[in-house]
N, C-alpha and C. Protein backbone atom coordinates (compact mmCIF):
# COMPACT_ATOMS: atom_id res chain seq x y z
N UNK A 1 -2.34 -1.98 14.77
CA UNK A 1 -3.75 -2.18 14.99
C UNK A 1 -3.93 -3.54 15.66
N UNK A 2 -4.54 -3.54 16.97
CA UNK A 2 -5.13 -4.54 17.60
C UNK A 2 -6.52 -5.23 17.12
N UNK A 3 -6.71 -6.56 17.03
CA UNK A 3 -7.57 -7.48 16.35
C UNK A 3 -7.71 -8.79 16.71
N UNK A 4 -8.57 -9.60 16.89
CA UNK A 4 -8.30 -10.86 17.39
C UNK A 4 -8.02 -11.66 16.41
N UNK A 5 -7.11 -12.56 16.51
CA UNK A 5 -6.21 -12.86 15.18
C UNK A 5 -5.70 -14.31 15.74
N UNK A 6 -5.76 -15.24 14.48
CA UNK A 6 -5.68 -17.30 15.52
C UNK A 6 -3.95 -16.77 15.72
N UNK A 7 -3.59 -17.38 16.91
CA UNK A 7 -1.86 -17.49 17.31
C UNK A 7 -2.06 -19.00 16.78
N UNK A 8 -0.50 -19.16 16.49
CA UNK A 8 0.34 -20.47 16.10
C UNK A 8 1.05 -21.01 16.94
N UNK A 9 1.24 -21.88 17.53
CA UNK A 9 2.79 -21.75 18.57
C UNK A 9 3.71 -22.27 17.37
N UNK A 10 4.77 -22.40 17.41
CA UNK A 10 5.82 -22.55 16.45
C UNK A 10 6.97 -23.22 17.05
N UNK A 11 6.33 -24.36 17.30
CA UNK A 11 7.15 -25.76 18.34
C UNK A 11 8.43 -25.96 17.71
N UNK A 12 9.05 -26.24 16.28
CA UNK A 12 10.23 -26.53 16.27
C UNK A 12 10.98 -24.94 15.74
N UNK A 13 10.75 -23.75 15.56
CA UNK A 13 11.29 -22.30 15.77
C UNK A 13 11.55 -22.33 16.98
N UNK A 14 10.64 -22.66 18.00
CA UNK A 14 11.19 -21.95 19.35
C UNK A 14 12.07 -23.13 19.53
N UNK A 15 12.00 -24.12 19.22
CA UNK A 15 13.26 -25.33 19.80
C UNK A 15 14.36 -24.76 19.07
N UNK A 16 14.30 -24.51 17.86
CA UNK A 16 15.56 -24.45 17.48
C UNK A 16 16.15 -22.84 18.05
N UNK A 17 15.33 -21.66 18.38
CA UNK A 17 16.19 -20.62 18.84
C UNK A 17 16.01 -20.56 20.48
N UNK A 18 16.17 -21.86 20.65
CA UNK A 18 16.16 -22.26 22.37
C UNK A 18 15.48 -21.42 23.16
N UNK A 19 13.87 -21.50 22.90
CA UNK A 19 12.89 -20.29 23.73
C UNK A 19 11.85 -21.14 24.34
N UNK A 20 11.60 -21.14 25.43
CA UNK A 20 10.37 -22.16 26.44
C UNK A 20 9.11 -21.85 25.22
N UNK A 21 8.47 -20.78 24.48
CA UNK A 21 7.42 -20.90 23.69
C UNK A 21 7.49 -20.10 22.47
N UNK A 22 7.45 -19.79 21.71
CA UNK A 22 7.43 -19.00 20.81
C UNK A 22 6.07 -19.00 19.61
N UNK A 23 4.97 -17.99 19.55
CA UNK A 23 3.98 -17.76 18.99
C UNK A 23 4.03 -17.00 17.61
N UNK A 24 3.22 -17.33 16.97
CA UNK A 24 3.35 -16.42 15.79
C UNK A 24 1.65 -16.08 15.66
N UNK A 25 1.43 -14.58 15.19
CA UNK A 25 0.39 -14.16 14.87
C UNK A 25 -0.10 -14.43 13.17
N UNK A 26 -1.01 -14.97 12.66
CA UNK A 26 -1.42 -15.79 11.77
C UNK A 26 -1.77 -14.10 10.98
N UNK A 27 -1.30 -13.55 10.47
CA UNK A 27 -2.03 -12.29 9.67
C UNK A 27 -2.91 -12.45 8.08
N UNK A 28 -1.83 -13.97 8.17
CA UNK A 28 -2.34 -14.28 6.56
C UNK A 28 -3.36 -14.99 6.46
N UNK A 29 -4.31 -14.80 7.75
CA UNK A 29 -5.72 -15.67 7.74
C UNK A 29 -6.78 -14.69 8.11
N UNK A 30 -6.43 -13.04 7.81
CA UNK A 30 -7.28 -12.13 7.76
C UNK A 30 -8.20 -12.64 6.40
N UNK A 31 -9.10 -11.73 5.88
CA UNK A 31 -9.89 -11.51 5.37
C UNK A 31 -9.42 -11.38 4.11
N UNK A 32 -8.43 -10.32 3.73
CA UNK A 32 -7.69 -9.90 2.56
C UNK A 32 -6.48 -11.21 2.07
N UNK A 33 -5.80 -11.61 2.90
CA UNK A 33 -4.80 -12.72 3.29
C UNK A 33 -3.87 -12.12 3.57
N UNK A 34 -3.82 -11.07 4.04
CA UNK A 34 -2.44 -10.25 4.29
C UNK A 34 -2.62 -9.27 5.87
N UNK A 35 -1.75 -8.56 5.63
CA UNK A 35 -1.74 -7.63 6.68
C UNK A 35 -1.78 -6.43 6.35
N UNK A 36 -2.60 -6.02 5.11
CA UNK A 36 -2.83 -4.90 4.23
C UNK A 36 -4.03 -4.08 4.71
N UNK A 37 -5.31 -5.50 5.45
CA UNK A 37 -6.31 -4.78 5.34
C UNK A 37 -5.95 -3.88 6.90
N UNK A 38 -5.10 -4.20 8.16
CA UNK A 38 -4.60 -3.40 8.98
C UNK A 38 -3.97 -1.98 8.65
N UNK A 39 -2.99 -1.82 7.44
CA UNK A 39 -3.06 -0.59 6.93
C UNK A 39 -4.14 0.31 6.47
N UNK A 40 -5.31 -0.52 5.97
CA UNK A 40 -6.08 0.18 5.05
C UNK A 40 -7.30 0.16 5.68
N UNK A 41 -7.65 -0.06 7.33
CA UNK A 41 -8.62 0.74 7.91
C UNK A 41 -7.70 1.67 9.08
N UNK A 42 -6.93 1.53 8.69
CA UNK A 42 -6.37 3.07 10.24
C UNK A 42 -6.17 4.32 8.68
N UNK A 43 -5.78 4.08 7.15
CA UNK A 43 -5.89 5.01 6.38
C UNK A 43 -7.68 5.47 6.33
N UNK A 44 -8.31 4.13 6.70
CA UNK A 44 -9.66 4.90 6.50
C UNK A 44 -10.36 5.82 7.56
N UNK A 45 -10.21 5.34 8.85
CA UNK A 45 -10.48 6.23 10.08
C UNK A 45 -9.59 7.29 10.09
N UNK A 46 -8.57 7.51 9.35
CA UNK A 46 -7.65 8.81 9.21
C UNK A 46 -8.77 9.45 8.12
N UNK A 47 -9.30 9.38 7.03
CA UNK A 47 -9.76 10.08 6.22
C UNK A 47 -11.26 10.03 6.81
N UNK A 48 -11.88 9.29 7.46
CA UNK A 48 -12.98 9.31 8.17
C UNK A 48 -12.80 11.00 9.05
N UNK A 49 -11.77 10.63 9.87
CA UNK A 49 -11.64 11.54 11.19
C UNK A 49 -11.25 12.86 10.08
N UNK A 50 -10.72 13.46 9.12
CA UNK A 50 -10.57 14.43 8.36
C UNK A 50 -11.47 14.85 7.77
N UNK A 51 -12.59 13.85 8.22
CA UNK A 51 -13.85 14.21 7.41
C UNK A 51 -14.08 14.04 5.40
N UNK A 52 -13.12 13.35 5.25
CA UNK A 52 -13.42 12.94 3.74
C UNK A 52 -14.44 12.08 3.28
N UNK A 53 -14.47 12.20 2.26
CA UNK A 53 -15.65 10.71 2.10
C UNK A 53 -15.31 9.68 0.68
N UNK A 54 -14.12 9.93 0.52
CA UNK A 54 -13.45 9.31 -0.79
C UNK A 54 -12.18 9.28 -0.60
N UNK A 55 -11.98 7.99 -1.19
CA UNK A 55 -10.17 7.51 -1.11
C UNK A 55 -10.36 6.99 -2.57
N UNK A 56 -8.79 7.95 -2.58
CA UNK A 56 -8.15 7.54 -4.43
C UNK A 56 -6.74 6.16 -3.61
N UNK A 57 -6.75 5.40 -3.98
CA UNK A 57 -5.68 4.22 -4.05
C UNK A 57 -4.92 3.67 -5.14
N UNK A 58 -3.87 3.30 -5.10
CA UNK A 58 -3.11 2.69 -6.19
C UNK A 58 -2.87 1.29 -5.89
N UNK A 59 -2.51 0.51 -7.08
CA UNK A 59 -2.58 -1.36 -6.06
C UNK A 59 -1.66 -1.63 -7.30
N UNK A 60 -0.88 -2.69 -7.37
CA UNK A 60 -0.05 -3.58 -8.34
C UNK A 60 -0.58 -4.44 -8.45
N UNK A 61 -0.01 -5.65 -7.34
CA UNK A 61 -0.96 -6.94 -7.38
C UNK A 61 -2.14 -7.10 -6.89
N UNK A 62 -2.47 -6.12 -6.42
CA UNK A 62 -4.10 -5.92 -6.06
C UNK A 62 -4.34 -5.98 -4.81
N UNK A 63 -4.00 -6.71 -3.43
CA UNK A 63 -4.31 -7.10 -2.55
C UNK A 63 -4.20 -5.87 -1.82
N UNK A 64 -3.22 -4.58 -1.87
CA UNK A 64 -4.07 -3.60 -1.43
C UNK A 64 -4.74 -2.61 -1.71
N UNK A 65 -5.18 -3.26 -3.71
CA UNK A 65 -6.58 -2.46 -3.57
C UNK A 65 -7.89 -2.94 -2.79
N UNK A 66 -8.08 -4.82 -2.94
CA UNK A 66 -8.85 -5.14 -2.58
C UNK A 66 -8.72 -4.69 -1.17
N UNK A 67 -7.77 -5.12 -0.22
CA UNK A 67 -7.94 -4.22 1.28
C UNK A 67 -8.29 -3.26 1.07
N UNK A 68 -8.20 -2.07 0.54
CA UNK A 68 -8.70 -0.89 0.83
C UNK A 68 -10.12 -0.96 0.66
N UNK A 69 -10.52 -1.75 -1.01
CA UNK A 69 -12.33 -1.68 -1.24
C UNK A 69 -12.92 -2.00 -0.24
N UNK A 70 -12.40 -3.45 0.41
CA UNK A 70 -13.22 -3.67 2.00
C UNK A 70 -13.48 -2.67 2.76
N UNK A 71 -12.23 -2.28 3.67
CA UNK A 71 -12.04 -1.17 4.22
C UNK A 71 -13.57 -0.02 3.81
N UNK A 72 -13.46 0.55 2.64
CA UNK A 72 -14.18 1.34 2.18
C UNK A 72 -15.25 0.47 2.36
N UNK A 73 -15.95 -0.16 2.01
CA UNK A 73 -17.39 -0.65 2.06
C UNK A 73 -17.71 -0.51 3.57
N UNK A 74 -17.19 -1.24 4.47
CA UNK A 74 -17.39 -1.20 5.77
C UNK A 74 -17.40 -0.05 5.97
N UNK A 75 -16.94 0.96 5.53
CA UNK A 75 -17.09 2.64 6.45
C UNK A 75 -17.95 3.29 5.40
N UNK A 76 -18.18 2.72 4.32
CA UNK A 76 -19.39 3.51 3.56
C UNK A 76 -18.32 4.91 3.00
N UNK A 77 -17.66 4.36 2.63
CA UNK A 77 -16.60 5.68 1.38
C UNK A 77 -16.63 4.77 0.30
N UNK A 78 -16.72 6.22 -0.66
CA UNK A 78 -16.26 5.85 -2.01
C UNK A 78 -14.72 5.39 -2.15
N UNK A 79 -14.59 4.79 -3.12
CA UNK A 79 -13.07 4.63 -3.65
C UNK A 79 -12.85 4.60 -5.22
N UNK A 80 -11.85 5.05 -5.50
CA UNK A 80 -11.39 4.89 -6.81
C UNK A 80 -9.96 4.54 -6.92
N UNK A 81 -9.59 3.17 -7.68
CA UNK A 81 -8.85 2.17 -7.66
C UNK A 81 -7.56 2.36 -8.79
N UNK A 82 -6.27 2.86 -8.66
CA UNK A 82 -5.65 3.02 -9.72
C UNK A 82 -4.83 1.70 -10.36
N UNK A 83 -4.83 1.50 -11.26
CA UNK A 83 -3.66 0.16 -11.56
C UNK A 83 -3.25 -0.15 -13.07
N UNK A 84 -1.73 -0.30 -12.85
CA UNK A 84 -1.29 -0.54 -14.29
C UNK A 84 -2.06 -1.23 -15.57
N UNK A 85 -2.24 -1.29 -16.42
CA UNK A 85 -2.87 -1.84 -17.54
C UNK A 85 -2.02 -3.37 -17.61
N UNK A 86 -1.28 -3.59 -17.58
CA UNK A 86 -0.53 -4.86 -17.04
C UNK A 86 -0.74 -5.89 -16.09
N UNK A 87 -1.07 -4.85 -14.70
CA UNK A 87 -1.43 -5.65 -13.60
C UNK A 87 -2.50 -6.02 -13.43
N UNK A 88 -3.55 -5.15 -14.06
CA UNK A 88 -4.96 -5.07 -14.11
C UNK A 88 -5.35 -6.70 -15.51
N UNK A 89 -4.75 -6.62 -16.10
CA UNK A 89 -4.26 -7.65 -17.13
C UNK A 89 -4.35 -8.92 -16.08
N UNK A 90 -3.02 -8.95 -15.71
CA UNK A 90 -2.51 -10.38 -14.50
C UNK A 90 -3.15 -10.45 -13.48
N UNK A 91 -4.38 -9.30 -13.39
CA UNK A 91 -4.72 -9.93 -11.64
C UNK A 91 -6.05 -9.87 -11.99
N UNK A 92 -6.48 -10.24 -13.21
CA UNK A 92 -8.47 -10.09 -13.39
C UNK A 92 -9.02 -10.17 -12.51
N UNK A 93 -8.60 -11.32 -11.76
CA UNK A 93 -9.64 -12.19 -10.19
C UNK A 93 -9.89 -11.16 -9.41
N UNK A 94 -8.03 -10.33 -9.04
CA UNK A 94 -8.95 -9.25 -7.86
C UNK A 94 -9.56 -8.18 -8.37
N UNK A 95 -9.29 -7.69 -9.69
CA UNK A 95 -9.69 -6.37 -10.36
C UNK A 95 -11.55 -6.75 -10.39
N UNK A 96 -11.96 -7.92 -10.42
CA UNK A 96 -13.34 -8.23 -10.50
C UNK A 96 -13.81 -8.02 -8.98
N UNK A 97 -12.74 -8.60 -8.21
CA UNK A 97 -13.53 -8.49 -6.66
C UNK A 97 -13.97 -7.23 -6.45
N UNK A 98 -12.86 -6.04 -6.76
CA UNK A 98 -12.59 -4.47 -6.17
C UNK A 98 -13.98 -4.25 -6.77
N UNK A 99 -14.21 -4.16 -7.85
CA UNK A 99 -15.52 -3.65 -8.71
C UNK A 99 -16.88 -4.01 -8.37
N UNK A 100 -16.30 -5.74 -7.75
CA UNK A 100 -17.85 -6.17 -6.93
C UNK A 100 -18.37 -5.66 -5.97
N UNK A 101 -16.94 -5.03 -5.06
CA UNK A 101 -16.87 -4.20 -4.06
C UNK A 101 -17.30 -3.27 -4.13
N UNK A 102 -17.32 -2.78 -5.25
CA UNK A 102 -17.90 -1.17 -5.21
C UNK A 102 -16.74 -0.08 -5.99
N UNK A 103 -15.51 -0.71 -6.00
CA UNK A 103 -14.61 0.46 -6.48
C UNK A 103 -15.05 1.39 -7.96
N UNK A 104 -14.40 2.05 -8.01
CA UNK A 104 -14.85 2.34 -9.21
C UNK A 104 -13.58 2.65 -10.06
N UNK A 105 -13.67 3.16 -11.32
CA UNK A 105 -12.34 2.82 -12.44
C UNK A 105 -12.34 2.08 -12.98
N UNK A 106 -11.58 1.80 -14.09
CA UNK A 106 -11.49 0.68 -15.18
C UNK A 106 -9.87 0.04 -14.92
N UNK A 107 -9.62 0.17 -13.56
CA UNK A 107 -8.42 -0.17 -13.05
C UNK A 107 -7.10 0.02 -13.95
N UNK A 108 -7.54 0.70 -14.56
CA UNK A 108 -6.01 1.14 -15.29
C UNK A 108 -5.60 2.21 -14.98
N UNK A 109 -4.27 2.71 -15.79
CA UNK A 109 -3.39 4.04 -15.13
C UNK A 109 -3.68 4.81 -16.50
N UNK A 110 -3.90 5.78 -16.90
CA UNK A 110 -3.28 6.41 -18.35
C UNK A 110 -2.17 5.98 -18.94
N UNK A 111 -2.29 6.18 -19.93
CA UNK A 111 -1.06 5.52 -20.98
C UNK A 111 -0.15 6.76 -21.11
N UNK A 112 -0.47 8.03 -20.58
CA UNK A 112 0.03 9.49 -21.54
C UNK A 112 1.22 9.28 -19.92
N UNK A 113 2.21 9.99 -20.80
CA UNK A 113 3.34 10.30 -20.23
C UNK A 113 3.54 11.09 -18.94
N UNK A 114 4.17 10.75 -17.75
CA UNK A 114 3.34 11.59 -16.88
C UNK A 114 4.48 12.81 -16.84
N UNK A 115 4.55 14.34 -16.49
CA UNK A 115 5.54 15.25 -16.51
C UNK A 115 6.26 14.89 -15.01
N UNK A 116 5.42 14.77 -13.72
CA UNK A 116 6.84 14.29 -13.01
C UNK A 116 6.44 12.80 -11.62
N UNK A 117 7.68 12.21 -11.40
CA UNK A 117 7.52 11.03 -10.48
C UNK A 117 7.47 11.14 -9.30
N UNK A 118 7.28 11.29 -8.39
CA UNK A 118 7.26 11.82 -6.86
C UNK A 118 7.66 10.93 -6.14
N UNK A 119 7.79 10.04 -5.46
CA UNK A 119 7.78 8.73 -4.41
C UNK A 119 9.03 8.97 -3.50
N UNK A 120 8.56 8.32 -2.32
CA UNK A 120 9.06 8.19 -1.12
C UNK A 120 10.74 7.34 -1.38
N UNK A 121 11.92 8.05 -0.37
CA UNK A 121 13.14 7.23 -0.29
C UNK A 121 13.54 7.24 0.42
N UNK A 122 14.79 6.64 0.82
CA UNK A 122 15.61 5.45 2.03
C UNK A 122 15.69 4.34 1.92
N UNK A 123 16.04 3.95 2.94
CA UNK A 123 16.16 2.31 3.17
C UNK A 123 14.54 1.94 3.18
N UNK A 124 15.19 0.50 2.45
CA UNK A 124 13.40 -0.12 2.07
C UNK A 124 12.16 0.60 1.27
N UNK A 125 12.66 1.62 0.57
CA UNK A 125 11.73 2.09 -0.30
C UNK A 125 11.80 1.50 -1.76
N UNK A 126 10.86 1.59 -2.55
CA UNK A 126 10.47 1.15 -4.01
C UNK A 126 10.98 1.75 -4.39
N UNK A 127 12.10 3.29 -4.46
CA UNK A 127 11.45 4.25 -5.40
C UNK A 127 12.11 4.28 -6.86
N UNK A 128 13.54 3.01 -6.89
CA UNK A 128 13.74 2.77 -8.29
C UNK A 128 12.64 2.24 -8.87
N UNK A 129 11.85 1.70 -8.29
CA UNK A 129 10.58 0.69 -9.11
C UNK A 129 9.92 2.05 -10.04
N UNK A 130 9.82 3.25 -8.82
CA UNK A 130 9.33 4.69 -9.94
C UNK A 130 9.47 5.04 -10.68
N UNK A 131 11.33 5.07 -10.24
CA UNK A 131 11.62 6.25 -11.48
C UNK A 131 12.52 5.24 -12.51
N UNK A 132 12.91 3.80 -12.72
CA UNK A 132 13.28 3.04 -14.09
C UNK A 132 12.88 3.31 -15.28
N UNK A 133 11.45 3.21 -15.01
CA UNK A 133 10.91 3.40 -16.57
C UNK A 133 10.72 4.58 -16.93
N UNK A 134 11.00 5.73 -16.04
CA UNK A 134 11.45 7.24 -16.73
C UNK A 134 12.38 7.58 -16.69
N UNK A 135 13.45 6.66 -16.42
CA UNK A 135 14.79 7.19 -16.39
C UNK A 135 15.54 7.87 -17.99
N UNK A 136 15.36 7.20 -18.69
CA UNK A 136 16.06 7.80 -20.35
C UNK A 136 15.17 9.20 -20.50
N UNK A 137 13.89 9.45 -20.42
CA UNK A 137 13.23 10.31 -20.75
C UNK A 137 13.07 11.95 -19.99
N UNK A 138 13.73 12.30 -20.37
CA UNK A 138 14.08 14.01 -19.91
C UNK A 138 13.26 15.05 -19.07
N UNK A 139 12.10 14.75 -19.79
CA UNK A 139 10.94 15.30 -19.67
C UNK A 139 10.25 15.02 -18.99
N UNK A 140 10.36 13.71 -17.90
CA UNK A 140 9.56 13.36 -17.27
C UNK A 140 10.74 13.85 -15.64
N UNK A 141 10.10 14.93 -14.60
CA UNK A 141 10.97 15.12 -13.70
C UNK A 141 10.93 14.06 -12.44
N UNK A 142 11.92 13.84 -11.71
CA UNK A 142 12.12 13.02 -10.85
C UNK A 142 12.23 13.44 -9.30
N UNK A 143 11.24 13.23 -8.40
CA UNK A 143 11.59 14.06 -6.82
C UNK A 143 11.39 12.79 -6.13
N UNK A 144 12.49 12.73 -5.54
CA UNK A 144 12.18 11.38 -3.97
C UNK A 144 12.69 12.78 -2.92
N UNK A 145 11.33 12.39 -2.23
CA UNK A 145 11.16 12.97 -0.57
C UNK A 145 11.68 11.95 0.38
N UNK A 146 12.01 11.93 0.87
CA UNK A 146 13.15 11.73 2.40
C UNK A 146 12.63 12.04 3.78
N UNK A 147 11.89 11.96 4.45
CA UNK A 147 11.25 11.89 5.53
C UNK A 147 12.64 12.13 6.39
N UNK A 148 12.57 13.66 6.85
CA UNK A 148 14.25 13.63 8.02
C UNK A 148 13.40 13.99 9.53
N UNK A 149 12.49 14.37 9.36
CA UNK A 149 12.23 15.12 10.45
C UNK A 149 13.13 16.22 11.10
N UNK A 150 12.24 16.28 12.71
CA UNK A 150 13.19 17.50 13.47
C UNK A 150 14.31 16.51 13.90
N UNK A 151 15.34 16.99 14.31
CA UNK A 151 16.71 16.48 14.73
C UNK A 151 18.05 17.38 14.73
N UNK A 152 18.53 16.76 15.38
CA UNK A 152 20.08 17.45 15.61
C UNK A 152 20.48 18.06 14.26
N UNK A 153 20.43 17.21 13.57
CA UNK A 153 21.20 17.59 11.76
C UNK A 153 20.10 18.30 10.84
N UNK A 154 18.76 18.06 11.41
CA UNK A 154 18.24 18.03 10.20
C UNK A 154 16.82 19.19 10.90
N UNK A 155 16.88 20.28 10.73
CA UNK A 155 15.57 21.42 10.88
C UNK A 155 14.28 21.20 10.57
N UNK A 156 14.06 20.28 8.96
CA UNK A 156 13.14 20.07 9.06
C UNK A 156 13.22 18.93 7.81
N UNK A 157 11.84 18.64 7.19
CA UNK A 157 12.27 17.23 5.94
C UNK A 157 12.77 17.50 4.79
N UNK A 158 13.58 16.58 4.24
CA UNK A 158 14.34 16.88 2.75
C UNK A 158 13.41 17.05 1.70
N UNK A 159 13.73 17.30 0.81
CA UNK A 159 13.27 16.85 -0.76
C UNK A 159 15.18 16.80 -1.64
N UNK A 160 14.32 15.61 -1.60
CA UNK A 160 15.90 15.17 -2.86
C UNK A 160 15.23 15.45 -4.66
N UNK A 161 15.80 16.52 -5.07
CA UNK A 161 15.29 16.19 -6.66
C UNK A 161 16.30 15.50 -7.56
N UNK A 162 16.05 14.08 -8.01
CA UNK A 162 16.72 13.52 -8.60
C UNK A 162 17.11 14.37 -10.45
C-alpha cells in the first residue's frame, strides 16, 4: 500500500554499505506506530469490496487490534476484537483505545477448551505459538495449512494434520 510517509536518509548506513544515498521509509510514524494499520485497511477494502460490514479480529499485543479499530471506524464497519485474558491484562492502554474506538468485546478469548487449532505453516510462521499449549492434550485436534499452490509438484494446497 502506497501512502505519503516522512523518508529518513540514513547517512552513516549508506556510508557504511558504500551507497551514494540510502533512504528509509519511517512506517513507525504512522498513526498506529507500525505498519499494521497498512495491513488492516487493504483487509478492510477486501471485506468492503465483498460487501461485508463486520470484521471479527484477533490481536496479542494489541497494535493490530487497535489498527484494525481505526481501519474500521474510517470505513464505518463494525468490529469485534478477540484477545487473550492475559494480554488484555498487559495491554489495558490499548484494550481502552479499541473500545474508545468502537470495538466491541470484553477483549478476552473463552477460557473453555477449544476442540481444534487451525493456523497457518512454513517458514516464518507462529504456528508452534498455536499449537504449545495444546500439545499434551488429546482432545484438542491440530491442522497447519501450507499454502502450496499450483506448481510443478504440487496440484493444488496442502493441509498438514498434525
Amino acid at each position: 500500500m502506497n501512502h505519503p510517509c516522512k523518508l529518513h536518509y540514513a547517512e552513516s548506513l549508506a556510508r557504511y554499505a558504500n551507497c551514494a544515498q540510502l533512504w528509509l521509509k519511517r512506517e513507525d510514524l504512522n498513526n498506529t506506530g507500525s505498519h499494521k494499520i497498512n495491513n488492516a485497511v487493504g483487509q478492510i477494502l477486501l471485506a468492503k469490496c465483498l460487501s461485508r460490514t463486520r470484521i471479527i479480529a484477533e490481536t496479542g499485543a494489541g497494535q493490530h487490534g487497535v489498527a484494525t479499530v481505526i481501519a474500521c471506524a474510517c470505513f464505518g464497519m463494525e468490529i469485534v476484537i478477540y484477545m487473550g485474558a492475559e494480554d488484555a491484562r498487559r495491554q489495558a492502554l490499548k484494550v481502552f483505545h479499541m473500545k474508545m474506538l468502537g470495538a466491541e468485546g470484553q477483549m478476552e478469548a473463552s477460557r473453555k477448551l477449544l476442540d481444534v487449532v487451525v493456523t497457518g505453516v512454513g517458514g516464518g510462521s507462529n504456528a508452534i505459538g498455536s499449537f504449545y499449549d495444546f500439545g499434551p492434550d488429546t482432545s484438542v485436534h491440530h491442522i497447519g495449512v501450507k499454502a502450496g499452490g499450483e506448481g510443478e509438484y504440487m496440484d493444488e494446497h496442502i493441509v498438514l494434520v498434525c
